[in-house]
C-alpha atoms as a PDB file:
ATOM      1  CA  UNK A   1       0.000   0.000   0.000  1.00  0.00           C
ATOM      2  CA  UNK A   2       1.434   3.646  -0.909  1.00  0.00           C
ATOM      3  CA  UNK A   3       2.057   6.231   1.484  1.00  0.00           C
ATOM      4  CA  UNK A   4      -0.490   9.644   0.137  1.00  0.00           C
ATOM      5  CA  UNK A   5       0.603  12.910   1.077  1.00  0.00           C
ATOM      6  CA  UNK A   6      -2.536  15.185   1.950  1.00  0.00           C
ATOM      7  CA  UNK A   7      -2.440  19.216   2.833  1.00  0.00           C
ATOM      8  CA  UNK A   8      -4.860  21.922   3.245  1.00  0.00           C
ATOM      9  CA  UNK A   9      -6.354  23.158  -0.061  1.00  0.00           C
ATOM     10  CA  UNK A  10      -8.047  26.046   1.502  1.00  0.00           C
ATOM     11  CA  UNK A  11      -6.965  28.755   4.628  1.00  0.00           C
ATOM     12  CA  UNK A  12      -6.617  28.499   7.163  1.00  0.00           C
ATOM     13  CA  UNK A  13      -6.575  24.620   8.506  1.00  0.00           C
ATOM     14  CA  UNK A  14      -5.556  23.095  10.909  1.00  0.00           C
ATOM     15  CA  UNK A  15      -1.295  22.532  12.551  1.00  0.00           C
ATOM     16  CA  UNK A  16      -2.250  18.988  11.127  1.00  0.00           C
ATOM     17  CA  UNK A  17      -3.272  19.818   7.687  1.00  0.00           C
ATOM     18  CA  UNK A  18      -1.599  23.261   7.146  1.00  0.00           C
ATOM     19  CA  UNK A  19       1.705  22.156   6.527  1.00  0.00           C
ATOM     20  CA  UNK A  20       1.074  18.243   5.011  1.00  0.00           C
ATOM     21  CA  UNK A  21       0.394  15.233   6.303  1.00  0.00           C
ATOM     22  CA  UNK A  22       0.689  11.483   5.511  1.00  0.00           C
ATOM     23  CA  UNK A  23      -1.700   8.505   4.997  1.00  0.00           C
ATOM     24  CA  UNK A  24      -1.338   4.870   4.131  1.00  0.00           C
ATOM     25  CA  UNK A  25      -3.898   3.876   1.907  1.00  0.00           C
ATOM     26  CA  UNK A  26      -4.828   1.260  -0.794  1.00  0.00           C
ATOM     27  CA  UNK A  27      -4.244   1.974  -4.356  1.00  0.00           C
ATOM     28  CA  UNK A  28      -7.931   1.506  -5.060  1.00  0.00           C
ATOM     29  CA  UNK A  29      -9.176   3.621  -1.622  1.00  0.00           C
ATOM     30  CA  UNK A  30     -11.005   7.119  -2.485  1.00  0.00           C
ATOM     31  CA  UNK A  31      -8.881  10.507  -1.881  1.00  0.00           C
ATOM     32  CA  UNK A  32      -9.787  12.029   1.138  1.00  0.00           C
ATOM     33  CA  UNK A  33     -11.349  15.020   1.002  1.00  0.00           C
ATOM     34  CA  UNK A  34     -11.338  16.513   4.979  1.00  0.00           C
ATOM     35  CA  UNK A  35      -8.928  16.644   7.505  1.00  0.00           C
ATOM     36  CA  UNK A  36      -9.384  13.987   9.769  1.00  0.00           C
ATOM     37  CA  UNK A  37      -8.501  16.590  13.204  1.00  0.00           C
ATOM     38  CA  UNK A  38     -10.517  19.488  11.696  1.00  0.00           C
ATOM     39  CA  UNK A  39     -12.615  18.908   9.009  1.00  0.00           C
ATOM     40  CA  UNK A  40     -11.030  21.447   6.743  1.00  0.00           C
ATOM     41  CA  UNK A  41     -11.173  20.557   2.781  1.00  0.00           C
ATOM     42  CA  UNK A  42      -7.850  19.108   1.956  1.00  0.00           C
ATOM     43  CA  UNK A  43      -6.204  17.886  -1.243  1.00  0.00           C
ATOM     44  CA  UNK A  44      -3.614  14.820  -2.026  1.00  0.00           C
ATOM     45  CA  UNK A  45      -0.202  16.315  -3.025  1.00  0.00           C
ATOM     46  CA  UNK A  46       1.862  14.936  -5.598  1.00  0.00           C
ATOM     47  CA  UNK A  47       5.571  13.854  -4.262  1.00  0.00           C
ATOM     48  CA  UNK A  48       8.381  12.048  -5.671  1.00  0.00           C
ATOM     49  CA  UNK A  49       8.492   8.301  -5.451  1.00  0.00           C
ATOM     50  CA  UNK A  50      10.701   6.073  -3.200  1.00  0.00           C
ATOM     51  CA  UNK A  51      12.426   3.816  -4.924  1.00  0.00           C
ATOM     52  CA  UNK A  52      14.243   0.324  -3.642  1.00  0.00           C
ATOM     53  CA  UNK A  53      16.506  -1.812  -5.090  1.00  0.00           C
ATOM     54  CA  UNK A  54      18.179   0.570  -7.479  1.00  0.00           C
ATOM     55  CA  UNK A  55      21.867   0.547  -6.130  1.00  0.00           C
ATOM     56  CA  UNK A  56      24.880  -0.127  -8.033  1.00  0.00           C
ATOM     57  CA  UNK A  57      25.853  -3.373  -6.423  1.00  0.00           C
ATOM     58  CA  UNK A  58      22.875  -4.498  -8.632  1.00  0.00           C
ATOM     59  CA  UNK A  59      24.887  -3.845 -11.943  1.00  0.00           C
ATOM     60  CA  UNK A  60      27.635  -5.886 -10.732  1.00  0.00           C
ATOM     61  CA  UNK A  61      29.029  -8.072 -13.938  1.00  0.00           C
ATOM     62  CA  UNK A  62      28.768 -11.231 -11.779  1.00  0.00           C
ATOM     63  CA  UNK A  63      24.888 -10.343 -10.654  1.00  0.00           C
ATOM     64  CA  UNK A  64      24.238  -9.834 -14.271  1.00  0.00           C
ATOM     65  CA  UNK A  65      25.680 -12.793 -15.737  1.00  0.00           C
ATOM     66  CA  UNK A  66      23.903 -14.734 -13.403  1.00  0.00           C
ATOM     67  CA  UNK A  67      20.518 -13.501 -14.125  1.00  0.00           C
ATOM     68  CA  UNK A  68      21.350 -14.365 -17.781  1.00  0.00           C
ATOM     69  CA  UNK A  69      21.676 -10.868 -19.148  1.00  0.00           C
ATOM     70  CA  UNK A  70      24.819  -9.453 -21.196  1.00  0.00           C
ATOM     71  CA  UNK A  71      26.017  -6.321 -20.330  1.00  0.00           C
ATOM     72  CA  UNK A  72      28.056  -4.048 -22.848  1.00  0.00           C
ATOM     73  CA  UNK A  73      29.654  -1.334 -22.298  1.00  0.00           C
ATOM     74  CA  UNK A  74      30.956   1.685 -24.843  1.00  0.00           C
ATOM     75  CA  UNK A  75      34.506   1.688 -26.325  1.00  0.00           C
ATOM     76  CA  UNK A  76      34.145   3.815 -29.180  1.00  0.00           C
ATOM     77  CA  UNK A  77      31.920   5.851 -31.674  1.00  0.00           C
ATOM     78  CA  UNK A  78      29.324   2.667 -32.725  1.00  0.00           C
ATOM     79  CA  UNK A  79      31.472   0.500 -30.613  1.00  0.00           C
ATOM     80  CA  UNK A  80      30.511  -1.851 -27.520  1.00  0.00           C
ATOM     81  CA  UNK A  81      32.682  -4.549 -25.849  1.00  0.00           C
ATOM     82  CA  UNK A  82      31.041  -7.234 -23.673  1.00  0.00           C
ATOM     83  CA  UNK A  83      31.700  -7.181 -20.023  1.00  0.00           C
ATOM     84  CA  UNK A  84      29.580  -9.748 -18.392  1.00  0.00           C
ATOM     85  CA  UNK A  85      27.272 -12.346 -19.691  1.00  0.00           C
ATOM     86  CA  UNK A  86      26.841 -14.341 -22.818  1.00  0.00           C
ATOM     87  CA  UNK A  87      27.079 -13.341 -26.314  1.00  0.00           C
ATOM     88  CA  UNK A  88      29.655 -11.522 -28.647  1.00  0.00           C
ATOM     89  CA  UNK A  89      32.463 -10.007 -27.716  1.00  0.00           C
ATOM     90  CA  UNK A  90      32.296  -6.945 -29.506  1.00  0.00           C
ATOM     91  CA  UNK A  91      29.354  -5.394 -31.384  1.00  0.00           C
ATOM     92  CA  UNK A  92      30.133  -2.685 -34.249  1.00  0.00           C
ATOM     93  CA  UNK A  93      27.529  -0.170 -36.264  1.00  0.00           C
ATOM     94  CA  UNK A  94      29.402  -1.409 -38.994  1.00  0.00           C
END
Protein backbone atom coordinates (compact mmCIF):
# COMPACT_ATOMS: atom_id res chain seq x y z
CA UNK A 1 0.00 0.00 0.00
CA UNK A 2 1.43 3.65 -0.91
CA UNK A 3 2.06 6.23 1.48
CA UNK A 4 -0.49 9.64 0.14
CA UNK A 5 0.60 12.91 1.08
CA UNK A 6 -2.54 15.18 1.95
CA UNK A 7 -2.44 19.22 2.83
CA UNK A 8 -4.86 21.92 3.25
CA UNK A 9 -6.35 23.16 -0.06
CA UNK A 10 -8.05 26.05 1.50
CA UNK A 11 -6.97 28.75 4.63
CA UNK A 12 -6.62 28.50 7.16
CA UNK A 13 -6.57 24.62 8.51
CA UNK A 14 -5.56 23.10 10.91
CA UNK A 15 -1.29 22.53 12.55
CA UNK A 16 -2.25 18.99 11.13
CA UNK A 17 -3.27 19.82 7.69
CA UNK A 18 -1.60 23.26 7.15
CA UNK A 19 1.70 22.16 6.53
CA UNK A 20 1.07 18.24 5.01
CA UNK A 21 0.39 15.23 6.30
CA UNK A 22 0.69 11.48 5.51
CA UNK A 23 -1.70 8.51 5.00
CA UNK A 24 -1.34 4.87 4.13
CA UNK A 25 -3.90 3.88 1.91
CA UNK A 26 -4.83 1.26 -0.79
CA UNK A 27 -4.24 1.97 -4.36
CA UNK A 28 -7.93 1.51 -5.06
CA UNK A 29 -9.18 3.62 -1.62
CA UNK A 30 -11.01 7.12 -2.48
CA UNK A 31 -8.88 10.51 -1.88
CA UNK A 32 -9.79 12.03 1.14
CA UNK A 33 -11.35 15.02 1.00
CA UNK A 34 -11.34 16.51 4.98
CA UNK A 35 -8.93 16.64 7.50
CA UNK A 36 -9.38 13.99 9.77
CA UNK A 37 -8.50 16.59 13.20
CA UNK A 38 -10.52 19.49 11.70
CA UNK A 39 -12.62 18.91 9.01
CA UNK A 40 -11.03 21.45 6.74
CA UNK A 41 -11.17 20.56 2.78
CA UNK A 42 -7.85 19.11 1.96
CA UNK A 43 -6.20 17.89 -1.24
CA UNK A 44 -3.61 14.82 -2.03
CA UNK A 45 -0.20 16.31 -3.03
CA UNK A 46 1.86 14.94 -5.60
CA UNK A 47 5.57 13.85 -4.26
CA UNK A 48 8.38 12.05 -5.67
CA UNK A 49 8.49 8.30 -5.45
CA UNK A 50 10.70 6.07 -3.20
CA UNK A 51 12.43 3.82 -4.92
CA UNK A 52 14.24 0.32 -3.64
CA UNK A 53 16.51 -1.81 -5.09
CA UNK A 54 18.18 0.57 -7.48
CA UNK A 55 21.87 0.55 -6.13
CA UNK A 56 24.88 -0.13 -8.03
CA UNK A 57 25.85 -3.37 -6.42
CA UNK A 58 22.87 -4.50 -8.63
CA UNK A 59 24.89 -3.85 -11.94
CA UNK A 60 27.64 -5.89 -10.73
CA UNK A 61 29.03 -8.07 -13.94
CA UNK A 62 28.77 -11.23 -11.78
CA UNK A 63 24.89 -10.34 -10.65
CA UNK A 64 24.24 -9.83 -14.27
CA UNK A 65 25.68 -12.79 -15.74
CA UNK A 66 23.90 -14.73 -13.40
CA UNK A 67 20.52 -13.50 -14.12
CA UNK A 68 21.35 -14.37 -17.78
CA UNK A 69 21.68 -10.87 -19.15
CA UNK A 70 24.82 -9.45 -21.20
CA UNK A 71 26.02 -6.32 -20.33
CA UNK A 72 28.06 -4.05 -22.85
CA UNK A 73 29.65 -1.33 -22.30
CA UNK A 74 30.96 1.69 -24.84
CA UNK A 75 34.51 1.69 -26.32
CA UNK A 76 34.15 3.81 -29.18
CA UNK A 77 31.92 5.85 -31.67
CA UNK A 78 29.32 2.67 -32.73
CA UNK A 79 31.47 0.50 -30.61
CA UNK A 80 30.51 -1.85 -27.52
CA UNK A 81 32.68 -4.55 -25.85
CA UNK A 82 31.04 -7.23 -23.67
CA UNK A 83 31.70 -7.18 -20.02
CA UNK A 84 29.58 -9.75 -18.39
CA UNK A 85 27.27 -12.35 -19.69
CA UNK A 86 26.84 -14.34 -22.82
CA UNK A 87 27.08 -13.34 -26.31
CA UNK A 88 29.65 -11.52 -28.65
CA UNK A 89 32.46 -10.01 -27.72
CA UNK A 90 32.30 -6.95 -29.51
CA UNK A 91 29.35 -5.39 -31.38
CA UNK A 92 30.13 -2.68 -34.25
CA UNK A 93 27.53 -0.17 -36.26
CA UNK A 94 29.40 -1.41 -38.99
Amino acid sequence: MPFYEYICSEEPGCEHCRDAFTVLQGISADPLVACPACGSPIRRKISAPNLVGSSTSDLKPSKIEKAGFTQYRKIGKGVYEKSAGKGPGIISAD
